[in-house]
N, C-alpha and C. Protein backbone atom coordinates (compact mmCIF):
# COMPACT_ATOMS: atom_id res chain seq x y z
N UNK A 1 38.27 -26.43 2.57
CA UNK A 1 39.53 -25.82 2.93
C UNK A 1 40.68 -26.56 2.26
N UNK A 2 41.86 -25.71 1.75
CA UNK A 2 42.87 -26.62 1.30
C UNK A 2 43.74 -26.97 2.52
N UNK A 3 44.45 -28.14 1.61
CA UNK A 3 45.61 -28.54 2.80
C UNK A 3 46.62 -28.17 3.24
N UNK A 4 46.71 -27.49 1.96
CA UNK A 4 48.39 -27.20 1.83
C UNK A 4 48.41 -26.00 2.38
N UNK A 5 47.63 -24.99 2.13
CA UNK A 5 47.73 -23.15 3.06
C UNK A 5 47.40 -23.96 4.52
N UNK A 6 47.94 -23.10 5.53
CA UNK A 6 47.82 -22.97 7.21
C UNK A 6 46.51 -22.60 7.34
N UNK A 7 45.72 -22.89 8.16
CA UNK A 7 44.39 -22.36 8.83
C UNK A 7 44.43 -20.89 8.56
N UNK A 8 45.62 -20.89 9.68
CA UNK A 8 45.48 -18.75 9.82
C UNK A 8 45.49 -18.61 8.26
N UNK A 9 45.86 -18.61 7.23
CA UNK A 9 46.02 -17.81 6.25
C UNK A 9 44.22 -17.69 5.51
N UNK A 10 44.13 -18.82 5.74
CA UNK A 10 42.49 -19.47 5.40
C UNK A 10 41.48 -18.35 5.87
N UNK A 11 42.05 -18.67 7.06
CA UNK A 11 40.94 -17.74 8.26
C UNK A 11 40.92 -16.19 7.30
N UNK A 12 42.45 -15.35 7.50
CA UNK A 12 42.76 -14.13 6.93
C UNK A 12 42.09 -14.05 5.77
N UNK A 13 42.15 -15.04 4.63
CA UNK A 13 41.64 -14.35 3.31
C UNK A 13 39.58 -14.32 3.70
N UNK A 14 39.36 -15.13 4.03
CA UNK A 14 38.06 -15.49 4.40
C UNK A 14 37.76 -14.16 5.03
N UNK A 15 37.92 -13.77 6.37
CA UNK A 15 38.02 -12.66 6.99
C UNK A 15 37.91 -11.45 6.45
N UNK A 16 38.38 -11.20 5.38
CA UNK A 16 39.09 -9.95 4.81
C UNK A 16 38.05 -9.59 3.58
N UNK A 17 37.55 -10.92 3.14
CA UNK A 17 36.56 -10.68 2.04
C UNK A 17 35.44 -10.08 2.32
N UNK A 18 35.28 -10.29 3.62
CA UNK A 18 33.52 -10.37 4.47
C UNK A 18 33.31 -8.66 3.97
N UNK A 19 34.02 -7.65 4.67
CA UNK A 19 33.61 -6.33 4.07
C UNK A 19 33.47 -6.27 2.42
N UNK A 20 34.12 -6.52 1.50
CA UNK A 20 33.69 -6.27 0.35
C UNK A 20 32.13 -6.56 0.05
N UNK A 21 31.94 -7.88 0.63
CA UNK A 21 30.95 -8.36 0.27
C UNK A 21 29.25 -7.73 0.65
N UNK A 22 29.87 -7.32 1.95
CA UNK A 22 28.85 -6.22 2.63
C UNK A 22 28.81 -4.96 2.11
N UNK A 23 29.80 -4.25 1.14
CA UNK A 23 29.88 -3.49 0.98
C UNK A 23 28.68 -3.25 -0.50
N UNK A 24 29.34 -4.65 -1.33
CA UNK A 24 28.32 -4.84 -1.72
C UNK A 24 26.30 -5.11 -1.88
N UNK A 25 26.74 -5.73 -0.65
CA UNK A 25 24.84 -5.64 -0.76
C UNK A 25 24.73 -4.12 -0.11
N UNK A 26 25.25 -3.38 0.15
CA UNK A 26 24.80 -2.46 1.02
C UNK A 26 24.39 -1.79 -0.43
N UNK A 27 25.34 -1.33 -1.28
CA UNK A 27 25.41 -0.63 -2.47
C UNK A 27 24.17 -1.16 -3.29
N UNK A 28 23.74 -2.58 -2.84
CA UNK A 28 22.36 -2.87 -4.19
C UNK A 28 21.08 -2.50 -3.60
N UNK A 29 21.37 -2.24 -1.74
CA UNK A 29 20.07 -1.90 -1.16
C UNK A 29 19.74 -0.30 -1.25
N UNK A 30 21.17 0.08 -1.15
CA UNK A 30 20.74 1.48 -1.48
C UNK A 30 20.37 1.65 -3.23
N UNK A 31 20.69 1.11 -4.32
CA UNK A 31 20.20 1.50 -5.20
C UNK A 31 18.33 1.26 -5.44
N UNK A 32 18.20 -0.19 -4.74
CA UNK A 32 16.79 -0.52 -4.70
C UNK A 32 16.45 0.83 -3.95
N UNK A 33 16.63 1.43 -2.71
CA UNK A 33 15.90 2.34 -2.19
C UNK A 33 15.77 3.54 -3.13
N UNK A 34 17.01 3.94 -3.81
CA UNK A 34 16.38 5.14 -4.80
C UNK A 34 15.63 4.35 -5.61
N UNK A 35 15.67 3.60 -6.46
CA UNK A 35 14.76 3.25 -7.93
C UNK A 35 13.18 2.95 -6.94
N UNK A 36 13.08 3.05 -5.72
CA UNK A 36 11.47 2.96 -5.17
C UNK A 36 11.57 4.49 -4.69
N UNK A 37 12.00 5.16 -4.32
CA UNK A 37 11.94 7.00 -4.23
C UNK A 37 11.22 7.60 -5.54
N UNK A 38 11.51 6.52 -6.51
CA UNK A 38 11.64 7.73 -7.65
C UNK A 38 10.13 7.02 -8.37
N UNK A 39 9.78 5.74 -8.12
CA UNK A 39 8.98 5.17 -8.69
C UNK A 39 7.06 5.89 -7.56
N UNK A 40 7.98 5.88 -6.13
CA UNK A 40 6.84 6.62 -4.72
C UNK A 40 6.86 8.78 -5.96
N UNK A 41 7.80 8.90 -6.45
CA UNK A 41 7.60 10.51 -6.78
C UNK A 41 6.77 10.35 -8.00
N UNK A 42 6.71 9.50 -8.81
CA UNK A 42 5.75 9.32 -9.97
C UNK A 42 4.42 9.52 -9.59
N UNK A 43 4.36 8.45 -8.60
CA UNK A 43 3.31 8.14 -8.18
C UNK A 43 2.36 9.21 -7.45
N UNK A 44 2.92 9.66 -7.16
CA UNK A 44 2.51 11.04 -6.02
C UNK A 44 2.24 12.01 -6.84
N UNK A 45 2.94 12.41 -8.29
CA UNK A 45 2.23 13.37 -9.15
C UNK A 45 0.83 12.46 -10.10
N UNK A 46 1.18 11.64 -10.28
CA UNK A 46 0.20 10.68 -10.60
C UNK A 46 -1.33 11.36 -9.53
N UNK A 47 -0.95 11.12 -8.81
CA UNK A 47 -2.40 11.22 -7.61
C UNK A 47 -2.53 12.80 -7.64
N UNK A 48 -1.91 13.73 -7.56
CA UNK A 48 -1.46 14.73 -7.25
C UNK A 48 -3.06 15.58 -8.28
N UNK A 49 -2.38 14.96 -9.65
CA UNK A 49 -3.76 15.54 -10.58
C UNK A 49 -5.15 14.59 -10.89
N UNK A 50 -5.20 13.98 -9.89
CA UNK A 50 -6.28 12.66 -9.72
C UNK A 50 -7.30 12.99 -8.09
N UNK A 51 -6.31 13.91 -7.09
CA UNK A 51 -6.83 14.24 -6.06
C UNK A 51 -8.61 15.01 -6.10
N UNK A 52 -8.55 15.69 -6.96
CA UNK A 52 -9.11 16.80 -6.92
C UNK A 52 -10.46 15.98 -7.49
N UNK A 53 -10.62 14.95 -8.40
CA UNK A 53 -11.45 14.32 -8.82
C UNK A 53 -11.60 13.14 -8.11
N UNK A 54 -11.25 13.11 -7.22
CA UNK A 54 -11.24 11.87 -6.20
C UNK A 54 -12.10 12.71 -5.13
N UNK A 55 -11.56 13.78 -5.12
CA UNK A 55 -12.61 14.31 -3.72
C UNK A 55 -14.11 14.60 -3.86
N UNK A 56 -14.21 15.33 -5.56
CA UNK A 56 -15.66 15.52 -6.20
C UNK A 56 -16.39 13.95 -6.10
N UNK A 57 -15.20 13.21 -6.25
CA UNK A 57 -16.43 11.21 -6.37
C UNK A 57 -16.47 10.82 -4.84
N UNK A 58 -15.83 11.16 -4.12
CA UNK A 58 -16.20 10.81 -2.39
C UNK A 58 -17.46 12.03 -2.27
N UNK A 59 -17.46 13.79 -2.40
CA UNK A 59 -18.49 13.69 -1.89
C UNK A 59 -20.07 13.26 -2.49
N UNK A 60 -20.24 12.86 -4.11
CA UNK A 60 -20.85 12.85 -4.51
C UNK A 60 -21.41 11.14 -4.05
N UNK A 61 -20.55 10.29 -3.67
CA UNK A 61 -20.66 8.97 -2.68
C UNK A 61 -21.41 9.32 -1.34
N UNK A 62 -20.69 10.18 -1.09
CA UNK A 62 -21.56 10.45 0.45
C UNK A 62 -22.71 10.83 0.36
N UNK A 63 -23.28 11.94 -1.05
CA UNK A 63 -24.79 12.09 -1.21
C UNK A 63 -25.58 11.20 -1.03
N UNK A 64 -24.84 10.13 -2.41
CA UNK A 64 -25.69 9.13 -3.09
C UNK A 64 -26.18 8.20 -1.15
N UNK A 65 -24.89 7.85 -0.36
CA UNK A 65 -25.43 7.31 0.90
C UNK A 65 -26.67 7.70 1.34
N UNK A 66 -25.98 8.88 1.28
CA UNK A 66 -27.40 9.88 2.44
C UNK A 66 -28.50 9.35 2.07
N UNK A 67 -29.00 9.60 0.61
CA UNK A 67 -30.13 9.71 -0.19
C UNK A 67 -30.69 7.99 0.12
N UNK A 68 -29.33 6.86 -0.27
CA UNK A 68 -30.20 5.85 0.02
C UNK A 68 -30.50 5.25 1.28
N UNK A 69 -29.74 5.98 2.05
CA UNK A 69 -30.36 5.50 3.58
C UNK A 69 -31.74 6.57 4.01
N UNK A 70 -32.16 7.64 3.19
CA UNK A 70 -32.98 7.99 3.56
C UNK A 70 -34.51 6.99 2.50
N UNK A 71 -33.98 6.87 1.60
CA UNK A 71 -35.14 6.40 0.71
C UNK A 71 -35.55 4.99 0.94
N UNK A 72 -34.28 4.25 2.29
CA UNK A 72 -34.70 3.11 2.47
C UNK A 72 -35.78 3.18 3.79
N UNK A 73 -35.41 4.25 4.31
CA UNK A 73 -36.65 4.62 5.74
C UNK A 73 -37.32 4.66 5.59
N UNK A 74 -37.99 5.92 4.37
CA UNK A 74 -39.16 5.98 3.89
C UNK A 74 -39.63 4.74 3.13
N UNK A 75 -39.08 3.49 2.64
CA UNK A 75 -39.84 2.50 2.25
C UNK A 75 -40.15 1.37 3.16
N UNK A 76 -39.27 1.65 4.54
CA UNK A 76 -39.57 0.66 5.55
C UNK A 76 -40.71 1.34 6.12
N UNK A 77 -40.98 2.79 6.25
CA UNK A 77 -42.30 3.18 6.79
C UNK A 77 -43.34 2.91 5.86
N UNK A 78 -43.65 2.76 4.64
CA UNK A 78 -44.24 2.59 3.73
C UNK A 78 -45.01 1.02 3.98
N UNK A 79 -43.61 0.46 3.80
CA UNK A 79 -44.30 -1.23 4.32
C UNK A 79 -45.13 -1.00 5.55
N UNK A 80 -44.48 -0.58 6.57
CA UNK A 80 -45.78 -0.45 8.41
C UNK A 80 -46.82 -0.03 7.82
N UNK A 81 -46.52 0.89 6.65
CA UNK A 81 -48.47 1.47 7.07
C UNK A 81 -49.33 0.25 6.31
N UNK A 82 -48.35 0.07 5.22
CA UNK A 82 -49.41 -1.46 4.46
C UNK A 82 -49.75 -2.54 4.97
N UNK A 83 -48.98 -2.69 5.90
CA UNK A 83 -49.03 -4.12 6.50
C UNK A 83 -49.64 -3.70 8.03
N UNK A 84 -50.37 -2.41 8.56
CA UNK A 84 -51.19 -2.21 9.44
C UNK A 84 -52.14 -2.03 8.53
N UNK A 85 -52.63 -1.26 7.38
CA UNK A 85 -53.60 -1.51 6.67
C UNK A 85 -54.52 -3.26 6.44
N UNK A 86 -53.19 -3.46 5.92
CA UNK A 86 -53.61 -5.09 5.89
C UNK A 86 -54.17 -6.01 6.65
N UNK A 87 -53.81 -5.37 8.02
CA UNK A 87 -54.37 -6.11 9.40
C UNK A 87 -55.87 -5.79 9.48
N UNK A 88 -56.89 -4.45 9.24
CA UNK A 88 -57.60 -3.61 9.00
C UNK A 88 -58.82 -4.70 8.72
C-alpha cells in the first residue's frame, strides 16, 4: 500500500477493479466452454459413422463368447469322461 493516498482511496481503486477482473475470467471460461462444444460435435460425427461398425464388432464379440464358453464345456466334459476312463 502507498503512503501517501488515504486507505479509502486504496480500498476504492482495489474495490472497483474486482469486477473487471471477474469479468474477465468469466469471458475465458466461457470461451473454453465453446472451443470443448465444438471439439464434443467433432467427436460425435466422428462416432456417428463408426457406430454402425461398432455394433457389427459387439455382436460378432458376443458370438465369438457364446461359442467359447460353449467349446470350453464341451472340453471340461471331455476331460470327466477321460479321467473316469482312466480310473477304469
Amino acid at each position: 500500500m502507498d503512503d501517501d493516498t488515504p486507505v479509502v482511496e486504496q480500498v476504492t481503486d482495489a474495490v472497483s477493479g474486482v469486477p473487471a477482473a471477474t469479468s474477465e475470467a468469466a469471458t475465458t471460461v466461457v470461451k473454453k466452454v465453446r472451443k470443448a462444444k465444438k471439439a464434443v460435435k467433432k467427436a460425435v460425427k466422428k462416432v456417428g459413422s463408426k457406430k454402425k461398425k461398432a455394433k457389427k464388432a459387439a455382436k460378432k464379440s458376443a458370438k465369438k463368447a457364446k461359442k467359447a464358453a460353449k467349446k470350453t464345456a464341451k472340453k471340461a466334459a471331455k476331460k470327466k469322461k477321460k479321467a473316469k476312463k482312466a480310473k477304469r
